[in-house]
C-alpha atoms as a PDB file:
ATOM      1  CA  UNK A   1     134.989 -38.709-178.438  1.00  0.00           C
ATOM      2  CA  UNK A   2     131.178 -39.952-178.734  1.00  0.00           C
ATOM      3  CA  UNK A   3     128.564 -38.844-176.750  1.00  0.00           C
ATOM      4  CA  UNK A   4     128.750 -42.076-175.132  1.00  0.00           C
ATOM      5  CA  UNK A   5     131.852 -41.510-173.920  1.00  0.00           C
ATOM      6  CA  UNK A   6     131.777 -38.744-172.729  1.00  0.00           C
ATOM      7  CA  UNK A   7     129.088 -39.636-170.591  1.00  0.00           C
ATOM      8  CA  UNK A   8     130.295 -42.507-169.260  1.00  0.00           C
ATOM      9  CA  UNK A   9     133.637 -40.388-168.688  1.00  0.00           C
ATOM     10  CA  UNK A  10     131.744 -38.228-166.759  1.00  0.00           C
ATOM     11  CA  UNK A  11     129.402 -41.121-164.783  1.00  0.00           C
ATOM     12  CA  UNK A  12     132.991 -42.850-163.718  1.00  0.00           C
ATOM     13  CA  UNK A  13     134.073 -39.414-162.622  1.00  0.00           C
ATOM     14  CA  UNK A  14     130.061 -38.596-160.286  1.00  0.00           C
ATOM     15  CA  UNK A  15     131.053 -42.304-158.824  1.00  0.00           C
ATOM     16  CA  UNK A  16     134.554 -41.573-158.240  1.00  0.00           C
ATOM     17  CA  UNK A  17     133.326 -38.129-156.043  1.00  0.00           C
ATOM     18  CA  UNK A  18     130.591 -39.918-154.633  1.00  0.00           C
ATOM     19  CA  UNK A  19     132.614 -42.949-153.367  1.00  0.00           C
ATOM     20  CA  UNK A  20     135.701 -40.038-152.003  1.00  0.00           C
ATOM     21  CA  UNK A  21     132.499 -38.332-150.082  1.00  0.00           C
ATOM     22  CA  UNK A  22     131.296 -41.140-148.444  1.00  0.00           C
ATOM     23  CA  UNK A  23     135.037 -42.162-147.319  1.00  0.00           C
ATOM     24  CA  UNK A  24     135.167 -38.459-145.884  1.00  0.00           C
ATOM     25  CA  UNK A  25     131.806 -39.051-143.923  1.00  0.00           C
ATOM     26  CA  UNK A  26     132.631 -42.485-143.156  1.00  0.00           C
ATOM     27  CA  UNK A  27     136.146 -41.377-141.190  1.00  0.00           C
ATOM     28  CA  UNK A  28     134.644 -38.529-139.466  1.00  0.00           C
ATOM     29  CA  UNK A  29     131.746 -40.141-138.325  1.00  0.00           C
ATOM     30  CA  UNK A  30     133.800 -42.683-136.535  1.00  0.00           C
ATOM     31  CA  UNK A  31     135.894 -40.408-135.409  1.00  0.00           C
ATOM     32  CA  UNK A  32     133.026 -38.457-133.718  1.00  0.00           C
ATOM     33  CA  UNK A  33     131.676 -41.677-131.848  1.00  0.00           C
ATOM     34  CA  UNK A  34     135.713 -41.900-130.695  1.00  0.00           C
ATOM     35  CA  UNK A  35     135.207 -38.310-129.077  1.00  0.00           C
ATOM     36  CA  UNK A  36     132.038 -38.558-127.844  1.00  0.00           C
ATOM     37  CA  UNK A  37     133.154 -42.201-126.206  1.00  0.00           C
ATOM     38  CA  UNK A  38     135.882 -40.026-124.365  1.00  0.00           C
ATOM     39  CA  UNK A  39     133.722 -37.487-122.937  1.00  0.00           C
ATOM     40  CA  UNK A  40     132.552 -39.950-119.724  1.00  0.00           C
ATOM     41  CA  UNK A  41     136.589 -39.714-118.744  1.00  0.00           C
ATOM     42  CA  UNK A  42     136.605 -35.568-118.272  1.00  0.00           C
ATOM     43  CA  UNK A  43     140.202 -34.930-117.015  1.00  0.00           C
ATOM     44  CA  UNK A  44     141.610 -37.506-120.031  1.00  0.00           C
ATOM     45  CA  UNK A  45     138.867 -36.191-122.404  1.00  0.00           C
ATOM     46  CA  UNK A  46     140.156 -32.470-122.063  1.00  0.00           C
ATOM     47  CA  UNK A  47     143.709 -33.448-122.680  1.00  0.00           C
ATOM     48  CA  UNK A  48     142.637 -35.151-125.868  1.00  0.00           C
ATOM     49  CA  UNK A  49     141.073 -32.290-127.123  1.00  0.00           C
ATOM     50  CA  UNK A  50     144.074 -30.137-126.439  1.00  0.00           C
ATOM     51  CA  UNK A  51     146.307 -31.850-128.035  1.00  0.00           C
ATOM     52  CA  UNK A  52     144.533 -33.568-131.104  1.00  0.00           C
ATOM     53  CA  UNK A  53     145.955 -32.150-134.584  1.00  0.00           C
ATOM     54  CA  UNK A  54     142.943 -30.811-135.739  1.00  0.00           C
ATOM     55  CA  UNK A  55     141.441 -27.678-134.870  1.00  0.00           C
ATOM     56  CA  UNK A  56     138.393 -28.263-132.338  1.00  0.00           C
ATOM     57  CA  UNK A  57     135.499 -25.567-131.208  1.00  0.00           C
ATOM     58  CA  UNK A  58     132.676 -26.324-128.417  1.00  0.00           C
ATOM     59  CA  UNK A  59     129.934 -24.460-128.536  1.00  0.00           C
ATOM     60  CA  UNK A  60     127.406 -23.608-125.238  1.00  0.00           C
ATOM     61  CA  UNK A  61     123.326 -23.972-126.208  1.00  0.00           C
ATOM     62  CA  UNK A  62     123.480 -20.074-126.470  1.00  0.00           C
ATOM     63  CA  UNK A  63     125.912 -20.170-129.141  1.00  0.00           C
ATOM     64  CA  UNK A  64     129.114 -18.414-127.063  1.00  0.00           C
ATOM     65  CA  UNK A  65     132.564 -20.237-127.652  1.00  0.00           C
ATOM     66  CA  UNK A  66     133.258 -22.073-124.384  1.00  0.00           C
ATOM     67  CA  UNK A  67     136.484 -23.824-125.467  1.00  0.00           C
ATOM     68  CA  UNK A  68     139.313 -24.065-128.031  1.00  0.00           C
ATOM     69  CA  UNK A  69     142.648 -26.743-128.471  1.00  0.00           C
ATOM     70  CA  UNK A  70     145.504 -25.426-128.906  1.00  0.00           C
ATOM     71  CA  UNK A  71     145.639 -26.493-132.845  1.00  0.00           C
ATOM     72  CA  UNK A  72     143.413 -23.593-133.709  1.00  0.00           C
ATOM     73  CA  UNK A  73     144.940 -21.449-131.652  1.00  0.00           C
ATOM     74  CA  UNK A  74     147.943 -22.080-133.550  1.00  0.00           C
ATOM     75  CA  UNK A  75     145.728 -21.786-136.929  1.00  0.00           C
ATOM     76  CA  UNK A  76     144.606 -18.580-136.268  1.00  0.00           C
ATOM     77  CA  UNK A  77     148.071 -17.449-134.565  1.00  0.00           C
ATOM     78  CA  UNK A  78     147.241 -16.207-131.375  1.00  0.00           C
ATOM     79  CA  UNK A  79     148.166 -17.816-128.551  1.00  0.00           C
ATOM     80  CA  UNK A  80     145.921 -16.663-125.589  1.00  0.00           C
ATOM     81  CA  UNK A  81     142.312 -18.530-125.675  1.00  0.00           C
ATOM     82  CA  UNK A  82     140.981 -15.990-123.562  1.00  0.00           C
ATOM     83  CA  UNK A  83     140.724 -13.709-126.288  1.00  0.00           C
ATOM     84  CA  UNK A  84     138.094 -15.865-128.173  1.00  0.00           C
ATOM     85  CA  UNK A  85     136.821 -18.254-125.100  1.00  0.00           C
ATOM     86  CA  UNK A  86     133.492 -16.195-123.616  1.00  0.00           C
ATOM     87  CA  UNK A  87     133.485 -13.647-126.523  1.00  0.00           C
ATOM     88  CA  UNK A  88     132.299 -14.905-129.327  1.00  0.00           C
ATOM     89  CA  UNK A  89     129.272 -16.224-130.237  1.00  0.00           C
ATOM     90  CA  UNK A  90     127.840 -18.466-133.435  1.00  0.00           C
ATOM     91  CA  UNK A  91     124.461 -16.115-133.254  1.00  0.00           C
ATOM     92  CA  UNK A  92     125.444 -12.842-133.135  1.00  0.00           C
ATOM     93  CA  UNK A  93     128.937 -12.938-134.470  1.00  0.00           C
ATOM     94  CA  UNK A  94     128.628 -13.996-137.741  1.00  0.00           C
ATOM     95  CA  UNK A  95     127.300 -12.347-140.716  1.00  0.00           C
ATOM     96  CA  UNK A  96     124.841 -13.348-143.459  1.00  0.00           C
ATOM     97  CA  UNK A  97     126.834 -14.826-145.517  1.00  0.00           C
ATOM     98  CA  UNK A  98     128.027 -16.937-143.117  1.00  0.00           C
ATOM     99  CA  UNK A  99     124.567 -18.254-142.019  1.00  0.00           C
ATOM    100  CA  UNK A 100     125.620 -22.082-142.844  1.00  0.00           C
ATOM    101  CA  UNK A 101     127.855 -22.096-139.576  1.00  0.00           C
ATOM    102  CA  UNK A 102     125.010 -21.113-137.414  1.00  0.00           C
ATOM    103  CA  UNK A 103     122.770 -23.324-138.884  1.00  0.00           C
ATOM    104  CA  UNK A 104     125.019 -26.251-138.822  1.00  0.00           C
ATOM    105  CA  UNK A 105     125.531 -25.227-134.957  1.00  0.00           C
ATOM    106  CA  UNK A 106     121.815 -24.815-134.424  1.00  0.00           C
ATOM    107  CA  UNK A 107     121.329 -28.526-135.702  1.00  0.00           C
ATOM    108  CA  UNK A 108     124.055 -30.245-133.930  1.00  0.00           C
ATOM    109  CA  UNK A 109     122.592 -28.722-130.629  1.00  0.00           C
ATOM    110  CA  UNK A 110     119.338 -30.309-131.659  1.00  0.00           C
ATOM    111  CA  UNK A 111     121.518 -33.622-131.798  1.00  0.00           C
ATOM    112  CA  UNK A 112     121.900 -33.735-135.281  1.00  0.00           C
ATOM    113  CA  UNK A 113     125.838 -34.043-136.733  1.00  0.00           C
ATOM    114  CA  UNK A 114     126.034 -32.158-140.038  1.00  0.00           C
ATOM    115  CA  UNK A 115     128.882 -32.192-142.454  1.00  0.00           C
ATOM    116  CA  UNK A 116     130.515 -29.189-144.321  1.00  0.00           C
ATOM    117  CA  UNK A 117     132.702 -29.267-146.717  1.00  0.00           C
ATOM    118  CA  UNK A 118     135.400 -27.171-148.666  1.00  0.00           C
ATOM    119  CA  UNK A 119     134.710 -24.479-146.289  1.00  0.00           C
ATOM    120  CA  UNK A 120     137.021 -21.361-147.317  1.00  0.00           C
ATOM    121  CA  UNK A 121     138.696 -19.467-144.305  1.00  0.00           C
ATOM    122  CA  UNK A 122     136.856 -20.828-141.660  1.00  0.00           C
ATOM    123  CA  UNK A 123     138.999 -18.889-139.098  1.00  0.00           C
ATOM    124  CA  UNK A 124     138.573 -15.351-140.557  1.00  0.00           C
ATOM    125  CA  UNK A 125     135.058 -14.716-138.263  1.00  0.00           C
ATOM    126  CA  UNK A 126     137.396 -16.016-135.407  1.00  0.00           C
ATOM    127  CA  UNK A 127     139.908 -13.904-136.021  1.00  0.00           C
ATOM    128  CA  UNK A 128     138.032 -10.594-136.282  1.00  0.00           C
ATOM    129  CA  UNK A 129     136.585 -11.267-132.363  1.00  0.00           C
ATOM    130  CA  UNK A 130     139.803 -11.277-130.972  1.00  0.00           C
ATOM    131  CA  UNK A 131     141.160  -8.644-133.400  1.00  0.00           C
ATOM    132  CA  UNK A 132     143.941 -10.715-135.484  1.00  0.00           C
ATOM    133  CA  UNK A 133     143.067 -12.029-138.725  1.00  0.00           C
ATOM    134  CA  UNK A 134     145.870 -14.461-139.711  1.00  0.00           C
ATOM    135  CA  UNK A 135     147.877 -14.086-143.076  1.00  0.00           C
ATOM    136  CA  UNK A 136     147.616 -17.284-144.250  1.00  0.00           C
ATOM    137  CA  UNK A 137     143.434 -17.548-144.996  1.00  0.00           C
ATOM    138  CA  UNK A 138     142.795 -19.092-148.144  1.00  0.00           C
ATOM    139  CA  UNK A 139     142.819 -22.551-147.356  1.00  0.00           C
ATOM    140  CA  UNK A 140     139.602 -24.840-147.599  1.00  0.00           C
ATOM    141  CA  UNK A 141     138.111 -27.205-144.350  1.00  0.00           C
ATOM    142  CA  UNK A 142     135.739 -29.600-143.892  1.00  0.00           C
ATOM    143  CA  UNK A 143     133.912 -29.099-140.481  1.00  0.00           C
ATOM    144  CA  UNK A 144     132.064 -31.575-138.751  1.00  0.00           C
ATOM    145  CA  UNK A 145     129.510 -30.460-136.249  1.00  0.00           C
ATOM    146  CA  UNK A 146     128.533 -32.626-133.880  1.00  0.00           C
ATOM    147  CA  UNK A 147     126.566 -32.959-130.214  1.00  0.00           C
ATOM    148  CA  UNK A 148     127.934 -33.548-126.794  1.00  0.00           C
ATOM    149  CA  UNK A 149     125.877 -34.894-124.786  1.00  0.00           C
ATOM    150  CA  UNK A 150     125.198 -35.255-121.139  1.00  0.00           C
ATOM    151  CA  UNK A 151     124.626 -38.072-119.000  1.00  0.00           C
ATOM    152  CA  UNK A 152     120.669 -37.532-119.317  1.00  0.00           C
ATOM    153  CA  UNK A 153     121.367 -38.385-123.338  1.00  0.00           C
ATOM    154  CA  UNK A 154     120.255 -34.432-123.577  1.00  0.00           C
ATOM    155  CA  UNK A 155     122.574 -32.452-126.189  1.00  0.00           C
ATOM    156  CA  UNK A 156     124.433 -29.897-123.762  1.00  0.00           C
ATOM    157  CA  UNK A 157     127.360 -28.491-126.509  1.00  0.00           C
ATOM    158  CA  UNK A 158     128.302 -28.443-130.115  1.00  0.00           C
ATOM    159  CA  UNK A 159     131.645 -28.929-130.922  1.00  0.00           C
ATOM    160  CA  UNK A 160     132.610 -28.407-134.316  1.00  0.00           C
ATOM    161  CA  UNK A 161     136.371 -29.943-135.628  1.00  0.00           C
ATOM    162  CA  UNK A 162     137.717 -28.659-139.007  1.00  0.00           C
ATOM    163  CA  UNK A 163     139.698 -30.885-141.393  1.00  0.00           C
ATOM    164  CA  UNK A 164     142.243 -29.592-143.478  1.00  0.00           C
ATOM    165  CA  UNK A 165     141.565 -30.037-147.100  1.00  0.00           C
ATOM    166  CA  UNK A 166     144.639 -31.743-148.618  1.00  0.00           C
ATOM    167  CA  UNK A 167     145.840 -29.854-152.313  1.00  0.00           C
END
């Protein structure tokens, strides 16, 4: 194979990962405007959130976990939300090396939405706060972080939704 080739091998390859990434952002973001359309109905909005498929955080400005869904629940295998609701918080709980989930919090309650991706064990610094780590950790997520805000257009959560990576 030629030098040529090989590069434009490898250019086909850049705009075949660049085309899948902007798919990725493309779906989420629209999916975020969905959820964020929702929160004016609260009673229908909460049900949503319990029951969607993917695993869904929210975030208070401090930083402290004010609500789960029941898919993470089930990801991290407890079953209780009351273990993890009130009790743990982005800022304190987390450990250097897991400084890009604070700071992806901290910008998504400045009203920015930020994108992560191929995340490794997302639910490990969950599990630790309510004392169960789950067996099955060594699957990848994409998380979107995102802001919820109030009726004054003023950011008053983050919520956060991870996204399976597929193998």
């Amino acid at each position: 194979m030629t030098n040529k080739e090989i590069k434009e091998q490898l250019l086909n390859k850049l705009m075949e990962a660049q085309k899948a990434i902007k798919e990725r952002v493309e779906t989420q973001d629209q999916m975020i405007k969905r959820l964020q359309a929702l929160t004016a109905h609260e009673g229908l909005f909460i049900q949503i959130i319990d029951y969607f498929p993917f695993p869904i955080l929210l975030f208070s400005p401090e930083g402290t976990l004010k609500m789960v869904n029941k898919a993470l629940l089930t990801q991290i295998g407890i079953n209780e939300e009351e273990r993890l609701i009130n009790q743990f918080n982005v800022f304190t709980g987390l450990r250097a090396k897991e400084n890009i989930i604070q700071d992806a919090v901290k910008k998504a309650l400045a009203g920015e939405t930020v994108f992560l991706f191929e995340q490794r064990d997302p639910f490990k610094i969950l599990g630790k706060t309510c004392g169960k780590i789950h067996e099955k950790m060594s699957e990848f997520y994409d998380i979107v972080f995102f802001p919820i805000k109030n009726n004054g257009n003023h950011t008053s959560h983050a919520a956060g939704v991870l996204i399976k990576q597929q193998p």
